[in-house]
Protein backbone atom coordinates (compact mmCIF):
# COMPACT_ATOMS: atom_id res chain seq x y z
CA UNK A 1 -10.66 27.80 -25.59
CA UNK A 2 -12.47 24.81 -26.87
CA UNK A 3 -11.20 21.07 -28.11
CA UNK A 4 -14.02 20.76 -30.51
CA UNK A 5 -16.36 18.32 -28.57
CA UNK A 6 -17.87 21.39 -26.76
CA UNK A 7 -16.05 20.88 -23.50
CA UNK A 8 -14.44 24.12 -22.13
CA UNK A 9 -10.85 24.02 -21.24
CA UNK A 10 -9.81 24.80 -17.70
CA UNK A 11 -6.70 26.88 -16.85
CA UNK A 12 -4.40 24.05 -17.52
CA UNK A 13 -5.54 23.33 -20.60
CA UNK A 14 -7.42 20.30 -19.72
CA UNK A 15 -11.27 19.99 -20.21
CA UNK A 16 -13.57 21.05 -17.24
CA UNK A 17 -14.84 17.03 -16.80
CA UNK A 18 -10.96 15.89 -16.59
CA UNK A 19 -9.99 18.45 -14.32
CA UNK A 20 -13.31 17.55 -11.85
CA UNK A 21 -12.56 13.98 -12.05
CA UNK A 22 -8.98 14.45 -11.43
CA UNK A 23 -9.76 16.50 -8.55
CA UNK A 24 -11.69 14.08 -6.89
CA UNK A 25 -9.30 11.68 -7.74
CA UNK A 26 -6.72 13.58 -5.28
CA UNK A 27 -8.99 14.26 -2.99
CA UNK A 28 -9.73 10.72 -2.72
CA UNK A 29 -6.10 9.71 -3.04
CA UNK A 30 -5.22 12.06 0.05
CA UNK A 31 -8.08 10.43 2.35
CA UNK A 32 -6.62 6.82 1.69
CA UNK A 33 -3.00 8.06 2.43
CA UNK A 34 -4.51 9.17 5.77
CA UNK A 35 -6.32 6.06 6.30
CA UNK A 36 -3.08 4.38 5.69
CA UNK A 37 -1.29 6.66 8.25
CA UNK A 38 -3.94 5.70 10.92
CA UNK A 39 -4.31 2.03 10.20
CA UNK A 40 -0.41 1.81 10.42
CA UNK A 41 -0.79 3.48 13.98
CA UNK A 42 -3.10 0.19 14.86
CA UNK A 43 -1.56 -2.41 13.61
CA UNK A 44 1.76 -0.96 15.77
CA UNK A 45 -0.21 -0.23 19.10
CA UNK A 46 -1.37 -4.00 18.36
CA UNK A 47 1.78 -5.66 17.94
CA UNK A 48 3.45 -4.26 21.09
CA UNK A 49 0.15 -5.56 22.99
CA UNK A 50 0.93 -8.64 21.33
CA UNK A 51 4.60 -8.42 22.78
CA UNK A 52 3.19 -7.66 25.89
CA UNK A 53 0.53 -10.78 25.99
CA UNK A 54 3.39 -12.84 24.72
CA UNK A 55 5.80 -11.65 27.97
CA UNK A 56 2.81 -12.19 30.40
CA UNK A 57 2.47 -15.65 28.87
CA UNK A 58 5.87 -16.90 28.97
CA UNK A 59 5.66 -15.51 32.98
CA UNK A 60 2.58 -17.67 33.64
CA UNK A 61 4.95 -20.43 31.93
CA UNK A 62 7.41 -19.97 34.23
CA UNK A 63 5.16 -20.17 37.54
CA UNK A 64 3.42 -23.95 36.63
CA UNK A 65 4.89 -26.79 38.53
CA UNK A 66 7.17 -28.90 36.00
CA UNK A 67 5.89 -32.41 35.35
CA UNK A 68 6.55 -35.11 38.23
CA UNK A 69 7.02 -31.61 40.42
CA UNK A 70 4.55 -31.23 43.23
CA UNK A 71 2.40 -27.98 43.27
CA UNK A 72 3.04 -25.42 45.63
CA UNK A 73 -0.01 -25.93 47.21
CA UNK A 74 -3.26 -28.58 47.27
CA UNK A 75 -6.63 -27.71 46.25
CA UNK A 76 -7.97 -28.70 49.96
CA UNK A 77 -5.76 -25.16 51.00
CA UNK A 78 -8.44 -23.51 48.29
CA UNK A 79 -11.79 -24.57 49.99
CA UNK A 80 -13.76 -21.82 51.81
CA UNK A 81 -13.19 -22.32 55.64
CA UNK A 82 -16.67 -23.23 55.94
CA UNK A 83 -16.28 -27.38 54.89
């Protein structure tokens, strides 16, 4: 079957180029959806390392001296026994 213009029909009655393009259409269509998939993965492995940095953080927080608070220890405890 032909539709005049000289372009063969394919099996679904749609010309040969519409059916190639629309092929790689889908093909292309099913590699984004799986780059979607993927980049989803990421972007939730990064927000619980976020969550994580953000617990470790508030920790740290929690372990300074408040203000007008002495430290636990002095600086001079830090020096190498050598001075």
């Amino acid at each position: 079957m032909s539709d005049g213009d000289g372009v063969a029909d394919g099996k679904d009655g749609l010309p040969t180029e519409i059916r190639s393009r629309l092929d790689d259409l889908e093909v292309k269509a099913a590699f984004m959806e799986d780059l979607v998939d993927r980049l989803d993965l990421v972007v939730v492995r990064q927000q619980q390392q976020i969550d994580l940095l953000i617990q470790e953080v508030s920790r740290l927080k929690q372990q300074l001296p408040g203000p007008g608070q002495p430290s636990a220890h002095s600086l001079r405890d830090e020096l190498p026994p050598h001075y």
